[in-house]
C-alpha atoms as a PDB file:
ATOM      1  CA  UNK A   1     -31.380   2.752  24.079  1.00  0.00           C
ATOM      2  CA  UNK A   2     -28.865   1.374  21.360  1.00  0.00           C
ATOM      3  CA  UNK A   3     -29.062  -2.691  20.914  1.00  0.00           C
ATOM      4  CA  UNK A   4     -26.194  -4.030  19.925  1.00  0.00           C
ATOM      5  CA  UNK A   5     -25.630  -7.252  18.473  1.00  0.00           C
ATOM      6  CA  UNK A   6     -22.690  -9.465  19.407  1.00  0.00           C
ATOM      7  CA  UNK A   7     -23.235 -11.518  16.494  1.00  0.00           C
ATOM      8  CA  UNK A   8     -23.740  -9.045  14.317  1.00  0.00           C
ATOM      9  CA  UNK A   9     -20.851  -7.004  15.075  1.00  0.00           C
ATOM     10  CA  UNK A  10     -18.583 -10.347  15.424  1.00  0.00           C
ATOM     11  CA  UNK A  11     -19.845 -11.147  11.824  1.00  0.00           C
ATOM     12  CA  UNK A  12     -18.854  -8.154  10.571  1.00  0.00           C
ATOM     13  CA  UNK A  13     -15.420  -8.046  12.483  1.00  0.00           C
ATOM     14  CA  UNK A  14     -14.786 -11.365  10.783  1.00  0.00           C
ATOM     15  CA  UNK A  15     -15.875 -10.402   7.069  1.00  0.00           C
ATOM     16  CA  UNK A  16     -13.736  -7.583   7.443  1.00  0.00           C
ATOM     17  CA  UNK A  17     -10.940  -9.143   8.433  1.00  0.00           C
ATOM     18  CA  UNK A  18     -11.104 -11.489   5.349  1.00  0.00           C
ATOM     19  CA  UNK A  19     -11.431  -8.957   3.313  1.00  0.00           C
ATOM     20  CA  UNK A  20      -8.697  -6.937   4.940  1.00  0.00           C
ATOM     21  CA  UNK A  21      -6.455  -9.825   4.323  1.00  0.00           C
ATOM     22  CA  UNK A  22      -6.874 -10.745   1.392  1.00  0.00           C
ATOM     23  CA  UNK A  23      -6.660  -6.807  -0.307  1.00  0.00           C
ATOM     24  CA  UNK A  24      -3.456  -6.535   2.403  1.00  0.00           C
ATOM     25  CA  UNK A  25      -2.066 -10.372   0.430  1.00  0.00           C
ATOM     26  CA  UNK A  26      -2.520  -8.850  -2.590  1.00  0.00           C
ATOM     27  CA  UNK A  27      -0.978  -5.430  -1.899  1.00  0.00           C
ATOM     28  CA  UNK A  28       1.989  -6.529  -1.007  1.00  0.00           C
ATOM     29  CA  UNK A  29       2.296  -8.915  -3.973  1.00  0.00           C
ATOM     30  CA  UNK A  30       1.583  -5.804  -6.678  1.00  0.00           C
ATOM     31  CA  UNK A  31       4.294  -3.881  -4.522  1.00  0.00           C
ATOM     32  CA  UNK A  32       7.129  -6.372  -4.856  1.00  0.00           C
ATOM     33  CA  UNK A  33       6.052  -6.293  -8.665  1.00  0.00           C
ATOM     34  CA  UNK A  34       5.834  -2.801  -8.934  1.00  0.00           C
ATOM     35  CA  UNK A  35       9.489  -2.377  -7.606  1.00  0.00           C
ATOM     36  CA  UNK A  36      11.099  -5.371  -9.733  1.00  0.00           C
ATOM     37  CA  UNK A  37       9.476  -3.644 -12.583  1.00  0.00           C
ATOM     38  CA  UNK A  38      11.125   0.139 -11.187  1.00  0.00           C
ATOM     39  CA  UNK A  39      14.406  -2.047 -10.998  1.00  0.00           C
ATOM     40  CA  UNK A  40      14.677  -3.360 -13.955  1.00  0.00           C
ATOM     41  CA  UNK A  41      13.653  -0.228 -15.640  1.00  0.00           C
ATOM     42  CA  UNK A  42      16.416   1.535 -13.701  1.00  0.00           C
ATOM     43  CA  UNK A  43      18.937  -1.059 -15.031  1.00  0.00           C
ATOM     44  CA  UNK A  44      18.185  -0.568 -18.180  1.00  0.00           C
ATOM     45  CA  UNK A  45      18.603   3.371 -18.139  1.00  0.00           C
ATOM     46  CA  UNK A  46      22.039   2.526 -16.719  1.00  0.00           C
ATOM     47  CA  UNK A  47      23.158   0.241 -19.132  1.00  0.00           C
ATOM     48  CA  UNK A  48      21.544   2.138 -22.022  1.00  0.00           C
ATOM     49  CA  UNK A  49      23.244   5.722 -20.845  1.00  0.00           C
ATOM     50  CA  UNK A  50      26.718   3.417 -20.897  1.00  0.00           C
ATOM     51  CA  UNK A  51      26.191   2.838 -24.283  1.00  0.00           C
ATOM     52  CA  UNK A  52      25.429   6.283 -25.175  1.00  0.00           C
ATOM     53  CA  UNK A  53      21.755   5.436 -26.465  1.00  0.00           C
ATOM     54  CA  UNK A  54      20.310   7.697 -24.369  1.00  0.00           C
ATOM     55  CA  UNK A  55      21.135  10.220 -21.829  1.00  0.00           C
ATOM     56  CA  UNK A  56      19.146  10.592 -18.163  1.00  0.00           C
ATOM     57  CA  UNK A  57      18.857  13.355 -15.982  1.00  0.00           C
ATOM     58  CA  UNK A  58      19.277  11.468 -12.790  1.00  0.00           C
ATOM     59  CA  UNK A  59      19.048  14.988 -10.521  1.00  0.00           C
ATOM     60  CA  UNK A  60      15.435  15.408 -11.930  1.00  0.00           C
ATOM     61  CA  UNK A  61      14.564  12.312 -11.417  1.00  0.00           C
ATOM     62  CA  UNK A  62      15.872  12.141  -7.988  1.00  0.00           C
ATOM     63  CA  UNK A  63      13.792  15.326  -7.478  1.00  0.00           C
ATOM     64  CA  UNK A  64      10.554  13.514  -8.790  1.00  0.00           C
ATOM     65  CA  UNK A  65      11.166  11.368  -6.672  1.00  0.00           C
ATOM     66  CA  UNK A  66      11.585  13.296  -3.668  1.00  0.00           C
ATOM     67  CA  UNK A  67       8.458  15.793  -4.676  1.00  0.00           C
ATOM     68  CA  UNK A  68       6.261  12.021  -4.976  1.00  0.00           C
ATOM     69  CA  UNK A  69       7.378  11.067  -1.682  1.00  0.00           C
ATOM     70  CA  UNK A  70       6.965  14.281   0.260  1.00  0.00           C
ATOM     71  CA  UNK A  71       2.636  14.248  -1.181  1.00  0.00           C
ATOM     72  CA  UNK A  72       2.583  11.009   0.123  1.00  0.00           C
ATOM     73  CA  UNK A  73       2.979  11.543   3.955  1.00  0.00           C
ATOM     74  CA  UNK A  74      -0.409  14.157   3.372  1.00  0.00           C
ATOM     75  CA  UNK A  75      -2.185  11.089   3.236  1.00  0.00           C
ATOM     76  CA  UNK A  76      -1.941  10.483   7.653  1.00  0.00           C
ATOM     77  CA  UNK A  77      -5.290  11.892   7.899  1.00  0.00           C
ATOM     78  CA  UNK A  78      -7.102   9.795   6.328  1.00  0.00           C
ATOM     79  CA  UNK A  79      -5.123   6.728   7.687  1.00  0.00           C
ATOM     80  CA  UNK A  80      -6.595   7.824  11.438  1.00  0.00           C
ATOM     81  CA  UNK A  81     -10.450   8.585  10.362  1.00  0.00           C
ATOM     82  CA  UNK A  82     -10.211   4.648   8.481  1.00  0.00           C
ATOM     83  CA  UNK A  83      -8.633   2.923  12.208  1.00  0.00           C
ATOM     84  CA  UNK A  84     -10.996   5.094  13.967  1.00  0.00           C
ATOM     85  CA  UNK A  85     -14.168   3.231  12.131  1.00  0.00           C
ATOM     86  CA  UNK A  86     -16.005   0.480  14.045  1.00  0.00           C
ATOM     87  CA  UNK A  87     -16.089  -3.179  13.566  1.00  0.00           C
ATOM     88  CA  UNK A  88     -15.779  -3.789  10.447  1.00  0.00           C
ATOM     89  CA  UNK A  89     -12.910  -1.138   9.941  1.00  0.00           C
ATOM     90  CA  UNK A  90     -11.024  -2.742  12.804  1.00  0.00           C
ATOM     91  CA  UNK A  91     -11.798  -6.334  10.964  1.00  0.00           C
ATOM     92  CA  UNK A  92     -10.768  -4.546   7.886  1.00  0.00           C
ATOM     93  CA  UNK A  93      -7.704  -3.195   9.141  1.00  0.00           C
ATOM     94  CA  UNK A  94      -7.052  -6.373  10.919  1.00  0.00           C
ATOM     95  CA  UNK A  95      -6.914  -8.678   7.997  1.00  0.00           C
ATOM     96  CA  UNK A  96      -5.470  -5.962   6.213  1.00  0.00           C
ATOM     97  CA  UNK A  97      -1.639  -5.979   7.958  1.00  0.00           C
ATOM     98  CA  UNK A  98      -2.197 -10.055   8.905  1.00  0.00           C
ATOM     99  CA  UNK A  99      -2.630 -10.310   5.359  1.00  0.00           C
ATOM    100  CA  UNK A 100       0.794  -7.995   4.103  1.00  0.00           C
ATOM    101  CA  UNK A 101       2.716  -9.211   6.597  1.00  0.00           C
ATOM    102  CA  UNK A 102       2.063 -12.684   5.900  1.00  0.00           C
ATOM    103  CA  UNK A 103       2.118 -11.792   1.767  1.00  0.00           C
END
């Protein structure tokens, strides 16, 4: 027979969950950076293209774009096999989105 551990798996539930929410805090802090930064480089393409500087071919980059976000959604898979872990994923996960949402 298989022993489990209540306190085992409720320390390890708990870790995770720290951990979770701390990574998940700082995720969402590099994201809000990385998308000022995408702004204000986007601003600046504008406002150099006014002045003639430089010219941008906003239909490829649209299509960059597009092509980044399409290889992005492949990614489900491995999203379900990481919730379907035990205790500490669930912790993990847990902490994780407390941790962004609260971030």
């Amino acid at each position: 027979m298989i022993e489990i551990d209540p306190t085992t798996l409720g320390l390890e539930f708990g870790s995770g969950a720290v951990i979770g929410g701390l990574i998940g805090f700082a995720a969402k802090k590099v994201a809000k950076l990385v998308a000022v930064i995408i702004g204000v480089q986007l601003v600046i393409f504008r406002y150099l293209e006014t002045r003639e500087i430089i010219m941008v071919d906003w239909d490829a980059l649209t299509r960059g774009l597009v092509a980044s976000s399409e290889q992005a959604g492949s990614s489900a898979s491995y999203l379900e096999s990481f919730i379907s872990m035990l205790s500490v994923g669930a912790g993990f996960t847990t902490g994780f989105l407390i941790g962004f949402h609260r971030g």
